[in-house]
Protein backbone atom coordinates (compact mmCIF):
# COMPACT_ATOMS: atom_id res chain seq x y z
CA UNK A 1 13.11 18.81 -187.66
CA UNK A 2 15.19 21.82 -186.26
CA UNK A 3 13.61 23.99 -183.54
CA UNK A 4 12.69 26.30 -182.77
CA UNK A 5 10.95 27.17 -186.12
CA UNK A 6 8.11 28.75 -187.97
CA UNK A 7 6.22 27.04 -190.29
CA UNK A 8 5.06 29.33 -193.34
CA UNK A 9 1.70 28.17 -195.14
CA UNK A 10 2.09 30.11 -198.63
CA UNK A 11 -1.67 29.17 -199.81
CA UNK A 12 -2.96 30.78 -196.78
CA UNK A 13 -0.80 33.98 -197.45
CA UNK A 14 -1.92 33.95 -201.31
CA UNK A 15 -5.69 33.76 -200.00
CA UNK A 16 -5.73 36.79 -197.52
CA UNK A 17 -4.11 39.14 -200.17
CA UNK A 18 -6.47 38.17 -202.77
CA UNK A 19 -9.86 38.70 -200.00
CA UNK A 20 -7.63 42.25 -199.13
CA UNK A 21 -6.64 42.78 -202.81
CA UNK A 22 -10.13 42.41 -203.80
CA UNK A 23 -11.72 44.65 -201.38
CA UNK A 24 -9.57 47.26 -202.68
CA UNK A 25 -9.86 46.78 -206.56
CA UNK A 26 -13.36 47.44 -206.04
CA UNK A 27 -12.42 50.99 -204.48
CA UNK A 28 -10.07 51.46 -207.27
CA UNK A 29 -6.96 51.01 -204.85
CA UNK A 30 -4.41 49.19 -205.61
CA UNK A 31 -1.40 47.40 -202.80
CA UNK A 32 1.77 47.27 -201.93
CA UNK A 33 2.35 44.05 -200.24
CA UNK A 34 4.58 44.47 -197.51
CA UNK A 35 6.86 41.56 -196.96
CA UNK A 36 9.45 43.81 -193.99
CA UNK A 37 7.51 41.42 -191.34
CA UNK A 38 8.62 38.15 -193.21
CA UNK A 39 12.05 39.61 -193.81
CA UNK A 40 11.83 40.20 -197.30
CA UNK A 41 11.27 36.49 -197.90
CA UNK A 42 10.78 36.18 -201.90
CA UNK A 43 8.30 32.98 -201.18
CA UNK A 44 6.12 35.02 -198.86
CA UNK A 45 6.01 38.27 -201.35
CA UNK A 46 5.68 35.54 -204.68
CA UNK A 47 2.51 34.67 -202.81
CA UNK A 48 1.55 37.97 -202.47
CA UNK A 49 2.15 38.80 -206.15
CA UNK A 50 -0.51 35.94 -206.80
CA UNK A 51 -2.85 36.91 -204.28
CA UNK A 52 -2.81 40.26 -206.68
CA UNK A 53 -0.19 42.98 -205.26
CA UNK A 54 0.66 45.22 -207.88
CA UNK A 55 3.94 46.49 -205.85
CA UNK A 56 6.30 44.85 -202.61
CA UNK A 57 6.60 47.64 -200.00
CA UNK A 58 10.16 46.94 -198.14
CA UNK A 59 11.66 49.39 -195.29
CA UNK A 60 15.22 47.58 -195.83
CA UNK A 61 17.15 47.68 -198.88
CA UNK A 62 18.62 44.50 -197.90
CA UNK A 63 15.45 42.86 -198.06
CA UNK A 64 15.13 44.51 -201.65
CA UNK A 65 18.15 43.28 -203.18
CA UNK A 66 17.12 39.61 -202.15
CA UNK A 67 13.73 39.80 -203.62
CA UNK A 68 15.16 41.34 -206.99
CA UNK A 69 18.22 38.41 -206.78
CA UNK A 70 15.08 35.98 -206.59
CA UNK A 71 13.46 37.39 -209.56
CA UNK A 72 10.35 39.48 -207.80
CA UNK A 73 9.73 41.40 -210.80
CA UNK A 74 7.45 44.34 -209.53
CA UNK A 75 7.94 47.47 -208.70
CA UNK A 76 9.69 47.97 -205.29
CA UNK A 77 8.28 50.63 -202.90
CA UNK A 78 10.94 51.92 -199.80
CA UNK A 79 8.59 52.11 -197.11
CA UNK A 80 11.54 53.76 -194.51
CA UNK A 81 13.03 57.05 -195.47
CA UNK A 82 15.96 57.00 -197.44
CA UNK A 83 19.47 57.16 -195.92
CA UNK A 84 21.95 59.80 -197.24
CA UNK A 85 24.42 57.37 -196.67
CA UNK A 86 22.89 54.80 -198.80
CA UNK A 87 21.18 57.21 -201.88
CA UNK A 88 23.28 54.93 -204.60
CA UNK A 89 21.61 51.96 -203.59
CA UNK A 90 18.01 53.66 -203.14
CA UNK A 91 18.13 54.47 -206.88
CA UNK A 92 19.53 50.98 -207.87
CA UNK A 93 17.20 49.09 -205.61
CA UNK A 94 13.95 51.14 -205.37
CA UNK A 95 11.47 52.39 -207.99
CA UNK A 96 9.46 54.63 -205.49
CA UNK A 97 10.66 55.91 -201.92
CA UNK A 98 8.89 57.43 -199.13
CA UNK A 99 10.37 61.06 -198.46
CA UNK A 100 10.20 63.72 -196.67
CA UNK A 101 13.46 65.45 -196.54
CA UNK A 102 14.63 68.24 -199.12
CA UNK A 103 18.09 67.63 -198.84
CA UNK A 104 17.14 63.75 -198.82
CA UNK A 105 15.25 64.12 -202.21
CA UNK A 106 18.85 66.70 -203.21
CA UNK A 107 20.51 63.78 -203.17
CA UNK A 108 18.58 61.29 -204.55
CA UNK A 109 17.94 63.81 -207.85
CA UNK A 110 21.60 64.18 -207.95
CA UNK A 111 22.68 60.32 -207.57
CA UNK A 112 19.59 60.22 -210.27
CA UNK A 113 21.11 62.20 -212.87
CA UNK A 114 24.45 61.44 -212.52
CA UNK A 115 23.34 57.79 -213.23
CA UNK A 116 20.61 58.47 -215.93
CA UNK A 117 17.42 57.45 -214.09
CA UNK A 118 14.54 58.97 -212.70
CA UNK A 119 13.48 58.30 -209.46
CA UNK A 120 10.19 58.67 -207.74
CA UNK A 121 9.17 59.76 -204.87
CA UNK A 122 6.00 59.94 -202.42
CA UNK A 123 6.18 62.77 -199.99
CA UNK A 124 5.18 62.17 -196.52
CA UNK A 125 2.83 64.43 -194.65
CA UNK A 126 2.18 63.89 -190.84
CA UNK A 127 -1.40 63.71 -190.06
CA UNK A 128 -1.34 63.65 -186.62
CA UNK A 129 0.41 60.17 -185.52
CA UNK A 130 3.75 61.59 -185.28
CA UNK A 131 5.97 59.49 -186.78
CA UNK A 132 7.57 60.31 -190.11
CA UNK A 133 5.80 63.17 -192.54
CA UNK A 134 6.28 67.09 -192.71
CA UNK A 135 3.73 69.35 -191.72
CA UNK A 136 0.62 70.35 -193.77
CA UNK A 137 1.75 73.50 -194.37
CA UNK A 138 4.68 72.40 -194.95
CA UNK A 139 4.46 70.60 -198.24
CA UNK A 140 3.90 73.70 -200.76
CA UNK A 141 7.50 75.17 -200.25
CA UNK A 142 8.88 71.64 -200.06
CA UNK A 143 7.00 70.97 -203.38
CA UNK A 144 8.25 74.28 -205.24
CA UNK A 145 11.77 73.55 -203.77
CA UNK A 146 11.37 69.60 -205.67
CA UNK A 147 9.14 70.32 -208.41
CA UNK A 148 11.94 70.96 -210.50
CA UNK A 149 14.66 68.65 -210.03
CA UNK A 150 16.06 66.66 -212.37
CA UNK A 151 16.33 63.54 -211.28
CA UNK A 152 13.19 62.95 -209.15
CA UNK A 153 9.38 62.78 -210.23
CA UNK A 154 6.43 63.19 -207.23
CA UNK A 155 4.02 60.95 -208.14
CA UNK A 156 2.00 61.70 -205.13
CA UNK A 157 0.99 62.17 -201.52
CA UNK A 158 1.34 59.97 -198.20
CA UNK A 159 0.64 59.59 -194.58
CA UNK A 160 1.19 57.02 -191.81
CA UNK A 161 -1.41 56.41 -189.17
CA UNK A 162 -1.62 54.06 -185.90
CA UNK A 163 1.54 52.80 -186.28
CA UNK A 164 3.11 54.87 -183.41
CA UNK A 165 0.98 56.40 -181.38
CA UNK A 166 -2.72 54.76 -182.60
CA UNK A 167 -4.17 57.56 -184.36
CA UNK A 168 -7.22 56.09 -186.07
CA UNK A 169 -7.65 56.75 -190.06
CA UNK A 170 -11.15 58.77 -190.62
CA UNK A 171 -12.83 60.30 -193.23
CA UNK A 172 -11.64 63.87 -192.13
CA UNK A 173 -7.48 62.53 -191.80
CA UNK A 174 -8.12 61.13 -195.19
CA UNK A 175 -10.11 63.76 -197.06
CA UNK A 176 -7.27 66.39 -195.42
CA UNK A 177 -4.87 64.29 -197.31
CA UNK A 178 -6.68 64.66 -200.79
CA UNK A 179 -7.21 68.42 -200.01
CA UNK A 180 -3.53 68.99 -199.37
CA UNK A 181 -3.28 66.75 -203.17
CA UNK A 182 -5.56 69.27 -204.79
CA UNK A 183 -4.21 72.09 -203.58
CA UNK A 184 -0.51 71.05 -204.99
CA UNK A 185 -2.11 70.23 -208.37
CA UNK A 186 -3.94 73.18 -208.70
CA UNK A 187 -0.57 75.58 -207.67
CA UNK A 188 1.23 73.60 -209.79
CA UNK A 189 -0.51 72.47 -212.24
CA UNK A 190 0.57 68.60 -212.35
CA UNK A 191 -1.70 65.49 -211.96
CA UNK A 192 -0.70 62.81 -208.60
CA UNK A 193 -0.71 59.70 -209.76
CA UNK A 194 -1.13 58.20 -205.83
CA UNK A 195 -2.59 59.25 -202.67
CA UNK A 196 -0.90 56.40 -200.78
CA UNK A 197 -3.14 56.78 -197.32
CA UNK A 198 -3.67 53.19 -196.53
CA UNK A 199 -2.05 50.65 -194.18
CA UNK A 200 -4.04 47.51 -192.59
CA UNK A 201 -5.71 49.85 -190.04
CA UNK A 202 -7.58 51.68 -192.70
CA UNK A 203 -9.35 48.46 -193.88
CA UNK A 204 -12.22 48.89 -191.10
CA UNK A 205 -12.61 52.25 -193.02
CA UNK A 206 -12.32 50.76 -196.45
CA UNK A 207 -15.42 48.29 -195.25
CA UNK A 208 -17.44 50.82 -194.22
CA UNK A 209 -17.23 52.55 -197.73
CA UNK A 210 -16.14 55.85 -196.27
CA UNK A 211 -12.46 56.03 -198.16
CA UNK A 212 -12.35 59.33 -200.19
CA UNK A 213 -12.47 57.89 -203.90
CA UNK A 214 -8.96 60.02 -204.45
CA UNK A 215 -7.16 57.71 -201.96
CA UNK A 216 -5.77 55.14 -203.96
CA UNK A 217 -3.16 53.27 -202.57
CA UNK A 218 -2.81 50.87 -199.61
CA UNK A 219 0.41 49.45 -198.11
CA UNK A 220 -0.68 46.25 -196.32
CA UNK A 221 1.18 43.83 -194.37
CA UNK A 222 -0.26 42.27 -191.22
CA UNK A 223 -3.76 42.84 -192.62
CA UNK A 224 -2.54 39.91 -195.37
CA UNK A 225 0.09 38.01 -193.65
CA UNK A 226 -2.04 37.36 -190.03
CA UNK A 227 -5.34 38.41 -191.69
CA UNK A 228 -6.37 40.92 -188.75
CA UNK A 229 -6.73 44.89 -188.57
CA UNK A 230 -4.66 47.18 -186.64
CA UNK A 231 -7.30 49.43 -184.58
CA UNK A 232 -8.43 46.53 -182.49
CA UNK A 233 -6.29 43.43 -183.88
CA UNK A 234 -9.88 42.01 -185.09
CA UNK A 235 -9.86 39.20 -187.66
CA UNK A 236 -10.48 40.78 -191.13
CA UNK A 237 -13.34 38.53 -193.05
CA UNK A 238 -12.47 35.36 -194.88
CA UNK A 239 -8.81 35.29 -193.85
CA UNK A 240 -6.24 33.26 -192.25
CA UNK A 241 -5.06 34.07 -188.77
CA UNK A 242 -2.58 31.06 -188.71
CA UNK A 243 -0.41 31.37 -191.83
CA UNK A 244 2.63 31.39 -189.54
CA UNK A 245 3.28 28.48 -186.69
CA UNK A 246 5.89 28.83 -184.47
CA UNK A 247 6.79 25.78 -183.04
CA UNK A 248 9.27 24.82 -179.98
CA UNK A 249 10.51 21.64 -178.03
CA UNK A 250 9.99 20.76 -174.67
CA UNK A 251 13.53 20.36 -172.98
CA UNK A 252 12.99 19.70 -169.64
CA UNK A 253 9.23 18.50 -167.75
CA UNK A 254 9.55 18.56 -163.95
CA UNK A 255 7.06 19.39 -160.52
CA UNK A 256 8.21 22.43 -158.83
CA UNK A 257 6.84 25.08 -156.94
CA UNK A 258 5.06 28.20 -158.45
CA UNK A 259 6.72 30.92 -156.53
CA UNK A 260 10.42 31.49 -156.09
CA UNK A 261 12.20 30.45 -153.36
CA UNK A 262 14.55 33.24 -151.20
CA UNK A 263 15.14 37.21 -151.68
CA UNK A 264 14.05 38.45 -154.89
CA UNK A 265 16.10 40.78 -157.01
CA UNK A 266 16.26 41.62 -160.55
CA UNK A 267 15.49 38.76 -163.21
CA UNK A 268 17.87 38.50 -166.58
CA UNK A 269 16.42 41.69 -168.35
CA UNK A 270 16.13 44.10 -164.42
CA UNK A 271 12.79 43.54 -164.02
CA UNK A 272 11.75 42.32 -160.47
CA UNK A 273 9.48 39.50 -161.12
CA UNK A 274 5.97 39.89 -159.41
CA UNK A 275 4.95 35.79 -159.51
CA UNK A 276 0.81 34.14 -158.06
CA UNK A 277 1.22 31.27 -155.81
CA UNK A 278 -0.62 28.52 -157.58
CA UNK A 279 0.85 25.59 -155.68
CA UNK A 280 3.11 22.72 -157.36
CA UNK A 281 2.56 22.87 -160.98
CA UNK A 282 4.26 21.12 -163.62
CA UNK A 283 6.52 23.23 -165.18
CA UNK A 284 8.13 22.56 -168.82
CA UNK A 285 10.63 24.58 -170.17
CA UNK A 286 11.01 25.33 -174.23
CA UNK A 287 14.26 25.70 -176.75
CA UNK A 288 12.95 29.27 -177.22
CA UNK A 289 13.55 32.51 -175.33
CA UNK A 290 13.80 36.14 -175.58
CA UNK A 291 16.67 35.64 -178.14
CA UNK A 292 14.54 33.97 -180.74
CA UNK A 293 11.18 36.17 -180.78
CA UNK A 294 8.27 38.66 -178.63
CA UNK A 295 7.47 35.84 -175.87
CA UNK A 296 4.27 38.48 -175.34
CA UNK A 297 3.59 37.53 -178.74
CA UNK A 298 2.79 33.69 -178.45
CA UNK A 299 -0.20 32.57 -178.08
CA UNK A 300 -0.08 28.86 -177.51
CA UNK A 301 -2.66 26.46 -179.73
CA UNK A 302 -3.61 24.20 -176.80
CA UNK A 303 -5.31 26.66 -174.28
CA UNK A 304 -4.54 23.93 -171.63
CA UNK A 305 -0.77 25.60 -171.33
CA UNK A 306 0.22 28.91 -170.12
CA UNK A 307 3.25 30.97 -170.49
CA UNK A 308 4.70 31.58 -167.14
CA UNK A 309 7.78 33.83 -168.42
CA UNK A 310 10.96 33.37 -170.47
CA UNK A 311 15.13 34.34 -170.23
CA UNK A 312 16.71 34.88 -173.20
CA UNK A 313 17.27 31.34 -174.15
CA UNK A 314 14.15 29.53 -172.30
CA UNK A 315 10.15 29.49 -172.39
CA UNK A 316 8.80 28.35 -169.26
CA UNK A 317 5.10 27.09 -169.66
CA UNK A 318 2.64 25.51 -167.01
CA UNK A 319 1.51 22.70 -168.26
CA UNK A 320 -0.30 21.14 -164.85
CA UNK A 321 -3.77 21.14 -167.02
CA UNK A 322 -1.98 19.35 -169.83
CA UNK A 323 -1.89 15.34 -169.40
CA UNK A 324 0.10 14.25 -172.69
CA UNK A 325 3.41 16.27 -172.45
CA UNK A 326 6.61 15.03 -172.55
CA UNK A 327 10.50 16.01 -173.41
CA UNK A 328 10.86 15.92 -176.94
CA UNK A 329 7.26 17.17 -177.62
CA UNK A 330 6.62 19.81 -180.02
CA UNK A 331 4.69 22.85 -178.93
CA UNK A 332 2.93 25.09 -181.20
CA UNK A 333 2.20 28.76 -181.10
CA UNK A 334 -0.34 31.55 -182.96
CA UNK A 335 1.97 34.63 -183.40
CA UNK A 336 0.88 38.61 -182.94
CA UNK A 337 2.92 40.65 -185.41
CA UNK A 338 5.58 41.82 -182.78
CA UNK A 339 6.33 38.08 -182.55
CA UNK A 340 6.14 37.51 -186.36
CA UNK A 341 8.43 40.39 -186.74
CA UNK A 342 11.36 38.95 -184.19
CA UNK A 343 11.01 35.64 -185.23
CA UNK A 344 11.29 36.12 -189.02
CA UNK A 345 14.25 38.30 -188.17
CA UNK A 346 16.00 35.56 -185.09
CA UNK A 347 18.96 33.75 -187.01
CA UNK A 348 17.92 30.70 -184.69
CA UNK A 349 14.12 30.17 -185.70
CA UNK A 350 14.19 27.80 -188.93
CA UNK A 351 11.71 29.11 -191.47
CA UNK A 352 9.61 25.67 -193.05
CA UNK A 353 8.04 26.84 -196.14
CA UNK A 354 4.53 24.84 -196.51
């Protein structure tokens, strides 16, 4: 066995979509599983398809291309706004995209027509998170200036929350969202087909039965692949926490001191380390580092080790409390999504499919 590596356990990916999946079909919302924290991997989103997805949600259209090469046949959602410099390969790779630019969605109706497709789009509105979405009042003029186009269709409304700056999804964020939908259908007389409010923080408010029945579609990716919600990282009901393993090799086991010894300046990445005297302690050091994943991320599965710190190529663990460790050992670690994320995306971490 190589390591470092993550070990990928596809029946306990398949079971938290379908508890999540469920959920949601009984609130008449259906999910986009999104794979971008598995790096498009066509085993994890063929589990998801089984669990019950209806669509893969990707922010890379790198990650799209491999899932349609490995025959994912569903449609494809881009969860990142669309590049001007890559609009031919948004309408050749992506059934829906995410937008929120009018000369954006200009060039995606133009690439559209000039190649005989339709494409459709979701537009974006910032509810108060600030990351991507125009303005509420906003999205009339941007709708009258797209309404027409040619090669695009709106099939409905959007909005991002917690992601960047924790803003919680409520009853009032969401029922602003299906005002803003009415109010386009009424000036405009057209019918949304989505109201795409939903990531894995809103599934506290899904629980609590307080989702406006006109939201209808979730995107959902740690809620399914580490079975927690995003508010408070809590574990969502009847789901896997442990469908990923990362697992490393102990490389070197020796007694040294817990503080430093001489003048102290700037570690590897200029941070000046601030270290607790705990005596001698045995010290092991890991094949994995900075390089390969989040090392705030790990969590390790025996609680008698802790992570002392880590350089871009080494984990350093104490291990005093542990009596059966040894070079060559394997160590195994629980993963946040931060972790996940870098480590499905490090080069060096071999992926195990279970």
């Amino acid at each position: 066995m190589k390591t470092p590596c993550i070990y990928i356990d596809l029946k306990k990916i398949e079971h938290n979509t379908s508890v999540i999946v469920n959920l949601c079909k009984k609130n008449r919302i259906s999910v986009a599983g999104v794979t971008k924290g598995a790096l498009g991997m066509p085993e994890i989103a063929s589990a998801m398809i089984r669990g019950g997805v209806s669509w893969i949600g990707e922010s890379r259209l790198d990650n799209i291309e491999r899932l349609r090469k490995n025959d994912i046949n569903v449609p494809f959602l881009l969860m990142r706004s669309p590049h001007k410099s890559e609009i031919e390969r948004v309408i050749s790779l992506a059934d829906v995209s995410l937008n929120t630019e009018y000369e954006i969605i200009e060039a995606l109706s133009e690439a559209s027509i000039k190649n005989g497709v339709i494409h459709k789009i979701i537009i974006m509105i910032d509810l108060g998170d600030l990351r991507e979405g125009i303005w509420p009042n906003e999205l009339i003029p941007l709708v009258k200036e797209t309404i027409n186009m040619k090669g695009v269709k709106i099939i409905g409304l959007g909005t991002n929350l917690t992601d960047l700056n924790g803003t919680i999804p409520t009853i009032e964020n969401n029922n602003q969202l299906v005002e803003l939908a009415e109010e386009v259908e009424n000036k405009f007389n057209i019918k949304l087909e989505y109201l795409s409010a939903g990531n894995s923080s809103s599934l506290k408010l899904l629980e609590s039965g307080k989702i406006p029945s006109r939201i209808n579609h979730f995107r959902i990716g740690e809620g399914i692949l580490l079975g927690r919600e995003t508010i408070y990282r809590e574990k969502y009901p009847d789901t896997y926490q442990d469908a990923f393993t990362l697992s490393a090799e102990v490389i070197e086991k020796k007694l040294k001191p817990s503080i430093p010894i001489g003048e102290i300046g700037q570690d590897a990445f200029g941070n000046i380390p601030s270290v607790q005297d705990k005596g001698i302690m045995k010290r092991c050091i890991l094949n994995v580092g900075r390089q390969d994943t989040n090392i705030d991320g790990l969590i390790p599965r025996k609680s008698t080790l802790e992570i002392l710190g880590a350089t871009s190529d080494h984990l350093l663990i104490n291990a005093t409390n542990e009596t059966n460790v040894n070079v060559g050992d394997v160590i195994s670690f629980d993963l946040n999504y931060s972790a996940l994320l870098s480590s499905m995306t490090s080069p060096f971490v071999e992926k195990i499919v279970l």
